[in-house]
N, C-alpha and C. Protein backbone atom coordinates (compact mmCIF):
# COMPACT_ATOMS: atom_id res chain seq x y z
N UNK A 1 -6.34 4.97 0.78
CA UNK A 1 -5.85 6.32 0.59
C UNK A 1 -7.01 7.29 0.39
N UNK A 2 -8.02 7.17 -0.68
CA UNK A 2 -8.65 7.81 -0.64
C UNK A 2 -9.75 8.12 0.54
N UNK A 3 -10.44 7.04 1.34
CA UNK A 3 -10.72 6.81 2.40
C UNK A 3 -10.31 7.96 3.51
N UNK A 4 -8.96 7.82 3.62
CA UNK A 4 -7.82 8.60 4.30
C UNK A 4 -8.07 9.87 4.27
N UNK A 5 -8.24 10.48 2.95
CA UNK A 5 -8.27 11.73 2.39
C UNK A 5 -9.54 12.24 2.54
N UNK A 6 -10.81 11.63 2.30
CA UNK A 6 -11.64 12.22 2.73
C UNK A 6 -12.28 12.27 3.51
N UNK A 7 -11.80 10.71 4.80
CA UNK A 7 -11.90 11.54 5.90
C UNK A 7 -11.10 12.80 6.57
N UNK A 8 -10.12 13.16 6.40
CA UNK A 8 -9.04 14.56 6.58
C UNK A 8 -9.35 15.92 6.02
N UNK A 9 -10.73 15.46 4.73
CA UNK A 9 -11.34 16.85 4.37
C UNK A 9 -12.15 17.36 5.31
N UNK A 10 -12.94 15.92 5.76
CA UNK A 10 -14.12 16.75 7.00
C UNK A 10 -13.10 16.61 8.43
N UNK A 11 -11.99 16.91 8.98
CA UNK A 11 -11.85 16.52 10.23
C UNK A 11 -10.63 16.91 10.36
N UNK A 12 -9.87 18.08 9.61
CA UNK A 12 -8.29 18.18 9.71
C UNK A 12 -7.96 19.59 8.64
N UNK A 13 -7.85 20.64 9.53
CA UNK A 13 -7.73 21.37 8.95
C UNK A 13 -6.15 22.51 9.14
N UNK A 14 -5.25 21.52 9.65
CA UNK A 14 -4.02 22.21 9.54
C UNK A 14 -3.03 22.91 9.22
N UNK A 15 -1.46 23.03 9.05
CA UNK A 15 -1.32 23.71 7.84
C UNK A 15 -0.28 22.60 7.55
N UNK A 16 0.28 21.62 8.30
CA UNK A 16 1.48 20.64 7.91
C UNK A 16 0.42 19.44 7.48
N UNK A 17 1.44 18.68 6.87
CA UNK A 17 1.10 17.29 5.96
C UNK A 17 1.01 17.03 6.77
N UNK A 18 -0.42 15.64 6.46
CA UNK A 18 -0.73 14.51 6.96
C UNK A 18 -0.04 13.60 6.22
N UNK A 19 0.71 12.25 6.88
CA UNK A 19 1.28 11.39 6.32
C UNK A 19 -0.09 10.26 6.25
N UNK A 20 -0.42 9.08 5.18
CA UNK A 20 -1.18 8.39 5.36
C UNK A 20 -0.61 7.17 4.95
N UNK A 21 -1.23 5.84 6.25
CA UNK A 21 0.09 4.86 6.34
C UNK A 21 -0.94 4.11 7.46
N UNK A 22 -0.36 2.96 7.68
CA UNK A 22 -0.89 1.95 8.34
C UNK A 22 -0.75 2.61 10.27
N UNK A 23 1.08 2.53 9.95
CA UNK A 23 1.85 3.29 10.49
C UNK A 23 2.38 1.96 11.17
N UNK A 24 2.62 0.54 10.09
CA UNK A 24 3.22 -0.26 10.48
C UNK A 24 4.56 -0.45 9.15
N UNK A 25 6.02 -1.29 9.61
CA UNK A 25 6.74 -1.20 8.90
C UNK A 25 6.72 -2.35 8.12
N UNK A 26 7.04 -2.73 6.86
CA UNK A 26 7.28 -3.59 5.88
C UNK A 26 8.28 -3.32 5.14
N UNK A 27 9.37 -4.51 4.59
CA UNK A 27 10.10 -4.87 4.12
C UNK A 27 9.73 -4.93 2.57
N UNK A 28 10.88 -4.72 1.65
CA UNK A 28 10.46 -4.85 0.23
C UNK A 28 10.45 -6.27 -0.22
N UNK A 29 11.26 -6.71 0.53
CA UNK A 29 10.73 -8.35 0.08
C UNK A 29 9.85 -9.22 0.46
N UNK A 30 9.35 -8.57 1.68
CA UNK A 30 7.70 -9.31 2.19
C UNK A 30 6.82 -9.18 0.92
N UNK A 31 7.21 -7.65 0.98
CA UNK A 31 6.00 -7.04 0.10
C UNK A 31 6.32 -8.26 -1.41
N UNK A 32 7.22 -8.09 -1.89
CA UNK A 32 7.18 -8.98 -3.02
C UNK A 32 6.95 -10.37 -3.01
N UNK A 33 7.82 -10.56 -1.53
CA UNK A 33 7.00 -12.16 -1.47
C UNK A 33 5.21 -12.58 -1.14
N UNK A 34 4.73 -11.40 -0.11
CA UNK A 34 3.30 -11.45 -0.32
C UNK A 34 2.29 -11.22 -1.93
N UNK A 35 3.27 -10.14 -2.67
CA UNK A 35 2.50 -9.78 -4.25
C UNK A 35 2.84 -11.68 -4.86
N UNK A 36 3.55 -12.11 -4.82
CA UNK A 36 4.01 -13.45 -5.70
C UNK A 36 3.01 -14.03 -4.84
N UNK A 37 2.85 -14.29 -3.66
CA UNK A 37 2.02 -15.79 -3.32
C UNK A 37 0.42 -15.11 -3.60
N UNK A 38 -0.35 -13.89 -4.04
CA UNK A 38 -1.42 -13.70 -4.24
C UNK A 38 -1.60 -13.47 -5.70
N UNK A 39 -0.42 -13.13 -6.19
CA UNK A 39 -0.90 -13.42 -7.79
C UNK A 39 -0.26 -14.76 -8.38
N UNK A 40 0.12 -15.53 -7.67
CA UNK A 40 0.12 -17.11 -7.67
C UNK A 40 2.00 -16.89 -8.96
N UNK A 41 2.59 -16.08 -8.47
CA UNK A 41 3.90 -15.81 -9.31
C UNK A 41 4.56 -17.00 -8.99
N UNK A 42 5.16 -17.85 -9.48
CA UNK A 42 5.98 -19.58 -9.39
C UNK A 42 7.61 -18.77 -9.67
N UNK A 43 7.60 -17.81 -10.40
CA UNK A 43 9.18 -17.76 -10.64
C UNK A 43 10.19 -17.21 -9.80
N UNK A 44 11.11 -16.52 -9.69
CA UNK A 44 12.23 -16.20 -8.71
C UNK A 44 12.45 -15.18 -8.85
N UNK A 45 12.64 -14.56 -7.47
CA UNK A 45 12.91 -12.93 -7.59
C UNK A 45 14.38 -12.72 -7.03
N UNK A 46 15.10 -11.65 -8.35
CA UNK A 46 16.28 -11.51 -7.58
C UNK A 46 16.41 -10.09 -7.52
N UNK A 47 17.63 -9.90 -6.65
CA UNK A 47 18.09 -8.91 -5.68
C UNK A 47 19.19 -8.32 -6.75
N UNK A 48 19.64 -7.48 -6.66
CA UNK A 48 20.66 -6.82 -7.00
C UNK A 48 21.64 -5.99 -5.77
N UNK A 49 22.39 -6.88 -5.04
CA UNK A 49 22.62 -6.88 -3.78
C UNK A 49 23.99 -5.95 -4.19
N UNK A 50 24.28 -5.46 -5.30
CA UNK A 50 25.55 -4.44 -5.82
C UNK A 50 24.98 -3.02 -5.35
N UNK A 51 23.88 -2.62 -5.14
CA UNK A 51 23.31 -1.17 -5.38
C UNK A 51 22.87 -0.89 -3.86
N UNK A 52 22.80 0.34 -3.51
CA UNK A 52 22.41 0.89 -2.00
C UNK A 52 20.98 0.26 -2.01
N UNK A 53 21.14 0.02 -0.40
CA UNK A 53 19.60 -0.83 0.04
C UNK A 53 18.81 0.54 -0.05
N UNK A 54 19.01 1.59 0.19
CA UNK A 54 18.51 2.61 0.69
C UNK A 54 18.05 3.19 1.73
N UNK A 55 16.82 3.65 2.25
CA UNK A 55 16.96 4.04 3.47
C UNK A 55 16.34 2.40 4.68
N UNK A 56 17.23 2.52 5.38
CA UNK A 56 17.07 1.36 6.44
C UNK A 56 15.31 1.46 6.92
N UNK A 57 14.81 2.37 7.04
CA UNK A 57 13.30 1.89 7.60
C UNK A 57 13.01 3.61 7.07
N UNK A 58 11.55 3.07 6.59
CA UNK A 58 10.50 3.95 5.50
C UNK A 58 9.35 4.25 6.31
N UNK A 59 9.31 4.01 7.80
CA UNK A 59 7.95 3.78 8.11
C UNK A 59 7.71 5.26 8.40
N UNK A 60 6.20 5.89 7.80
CA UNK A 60 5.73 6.86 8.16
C UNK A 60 5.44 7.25 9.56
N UNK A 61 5.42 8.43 10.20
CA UNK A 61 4.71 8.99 11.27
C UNK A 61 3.55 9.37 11.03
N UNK A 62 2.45 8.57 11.63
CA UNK A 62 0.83 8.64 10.85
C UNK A 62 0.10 9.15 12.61
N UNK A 63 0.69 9.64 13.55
CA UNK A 63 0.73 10.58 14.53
C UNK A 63 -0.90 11.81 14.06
N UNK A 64 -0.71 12.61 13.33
CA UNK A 64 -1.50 13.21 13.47
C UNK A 64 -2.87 12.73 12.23
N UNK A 65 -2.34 12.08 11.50
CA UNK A 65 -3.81 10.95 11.23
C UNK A 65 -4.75 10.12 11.75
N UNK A 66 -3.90 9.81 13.05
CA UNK A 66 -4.63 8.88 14.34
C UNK A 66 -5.00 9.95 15.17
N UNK A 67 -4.32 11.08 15.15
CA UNK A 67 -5.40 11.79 15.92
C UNK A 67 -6.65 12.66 15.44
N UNK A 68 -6.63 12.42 14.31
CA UNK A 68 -7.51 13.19 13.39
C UNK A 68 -9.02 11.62 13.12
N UNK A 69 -8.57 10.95 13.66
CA UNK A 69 -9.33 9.60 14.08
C UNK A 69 -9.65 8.87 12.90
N UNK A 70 -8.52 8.44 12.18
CA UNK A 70 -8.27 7.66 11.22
C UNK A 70 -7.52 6.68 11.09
N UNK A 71 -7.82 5.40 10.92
CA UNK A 71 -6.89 4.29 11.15
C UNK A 71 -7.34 3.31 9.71
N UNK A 72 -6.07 2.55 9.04
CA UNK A 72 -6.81 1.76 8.03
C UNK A 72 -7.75 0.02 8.78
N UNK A 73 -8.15 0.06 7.50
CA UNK A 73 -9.07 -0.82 7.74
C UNK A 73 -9.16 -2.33 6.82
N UNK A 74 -8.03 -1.62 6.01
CA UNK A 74 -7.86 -2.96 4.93
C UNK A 74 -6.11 -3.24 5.11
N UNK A 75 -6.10 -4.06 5.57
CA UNK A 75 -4.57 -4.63 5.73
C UNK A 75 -3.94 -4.96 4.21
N UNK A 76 -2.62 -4.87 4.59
CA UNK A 76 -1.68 -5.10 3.07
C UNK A 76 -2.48 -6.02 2.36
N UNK A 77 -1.95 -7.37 3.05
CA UNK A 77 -2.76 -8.61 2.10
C UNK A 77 -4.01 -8.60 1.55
N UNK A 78 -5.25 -8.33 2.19
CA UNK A 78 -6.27 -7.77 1.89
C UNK A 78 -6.70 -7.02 0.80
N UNK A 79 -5.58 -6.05 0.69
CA UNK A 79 -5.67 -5.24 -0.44
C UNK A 79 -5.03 -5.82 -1.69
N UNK A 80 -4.09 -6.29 -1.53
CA UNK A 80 -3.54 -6.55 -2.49
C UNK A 80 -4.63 -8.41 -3.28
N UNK A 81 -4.98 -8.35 -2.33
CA UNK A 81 -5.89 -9.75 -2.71
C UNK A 81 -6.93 -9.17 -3.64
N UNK A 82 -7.69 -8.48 -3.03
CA UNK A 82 -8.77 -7.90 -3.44
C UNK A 82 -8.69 -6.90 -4.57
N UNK A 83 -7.63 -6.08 -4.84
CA UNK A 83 -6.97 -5.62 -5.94
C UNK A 83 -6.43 -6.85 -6.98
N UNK A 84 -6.18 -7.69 -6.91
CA UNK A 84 -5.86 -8.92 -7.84
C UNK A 84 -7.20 -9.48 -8.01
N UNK A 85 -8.00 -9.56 -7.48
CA UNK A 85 -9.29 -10.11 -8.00
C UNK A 85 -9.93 -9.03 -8.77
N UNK A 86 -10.10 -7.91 -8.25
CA UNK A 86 -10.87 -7.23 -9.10
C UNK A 86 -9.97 -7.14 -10.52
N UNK A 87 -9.08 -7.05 -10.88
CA UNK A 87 -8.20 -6.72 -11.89
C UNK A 87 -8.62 -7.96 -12.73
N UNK A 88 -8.42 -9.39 -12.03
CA UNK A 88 -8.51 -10.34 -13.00
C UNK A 88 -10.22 -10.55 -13.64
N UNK A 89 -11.14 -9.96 -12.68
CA UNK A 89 -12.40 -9.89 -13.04
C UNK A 89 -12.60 -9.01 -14.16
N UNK A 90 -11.73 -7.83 -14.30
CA UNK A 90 -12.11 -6.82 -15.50
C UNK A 90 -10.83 -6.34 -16.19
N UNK A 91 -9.92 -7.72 -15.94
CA UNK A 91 -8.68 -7.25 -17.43
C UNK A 91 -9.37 -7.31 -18.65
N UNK A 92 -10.33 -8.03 -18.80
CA UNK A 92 -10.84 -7.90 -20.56
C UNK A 92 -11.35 -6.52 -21.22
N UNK A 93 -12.38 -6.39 -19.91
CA UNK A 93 -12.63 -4.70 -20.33
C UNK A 93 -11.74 -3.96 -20.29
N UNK A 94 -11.17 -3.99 -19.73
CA UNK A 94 -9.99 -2.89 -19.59
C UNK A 94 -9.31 -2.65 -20.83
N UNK A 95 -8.99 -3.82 -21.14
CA UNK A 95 -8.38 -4.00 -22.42
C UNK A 95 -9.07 -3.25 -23.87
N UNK A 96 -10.66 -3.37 -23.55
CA UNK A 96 -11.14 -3.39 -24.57
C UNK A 96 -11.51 -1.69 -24.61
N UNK A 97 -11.49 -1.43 -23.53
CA UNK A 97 -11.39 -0.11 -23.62
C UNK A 97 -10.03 1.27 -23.51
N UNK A 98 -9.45 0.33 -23.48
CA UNK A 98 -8.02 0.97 -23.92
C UNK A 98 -8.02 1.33 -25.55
């Protein structure tokens, strides 16, 4: 995101939103089943299949971000890997500076 953003400071000077996005679609339960198998989660996730799914597909139009010549570079998993490592590398500090 931030990446995103500052490339769009030097290179995009419009007056409508830029959406910023892969500009691929994902499911909420990938997503949860990918967060559980990288933070090594063993327990069970449930659904509450009583309540609106909501909107059928979320995927952004990232159209004028690709033409503003921006594309990501760190895929879901990736991030979320690499965000779980760094976290587990500096939960203590974190802590200690809370």
């Amino acid at each position: 995101m931030a990446d995103a953003c500052l490339h769009l400071l030097d290179r995009y000077d419009g007056p409508e939103q830029v959406n910023v996005g892969t500009g691929k679609d994902t499911t909420i339960k990938h997503i949860a089943e990918m967060i559980a198998e990288v933070t090594g989660f063993e327990g069970s996730t449930e659904w509450d299949t009583s309540t609106p799914d909501g909107t059928p597909q979320k995927l952004l139009d990232v159209t004028k971000l690709r033409e503003a010549g921006w594309e990501a570079r760190i895929g879901l998993r990736e991030g979320l890997e690499s965000t779980v490592e760094w976290y587990r590398d500096n939960a203590d500090r974190l802590r200690e500076a809370g």
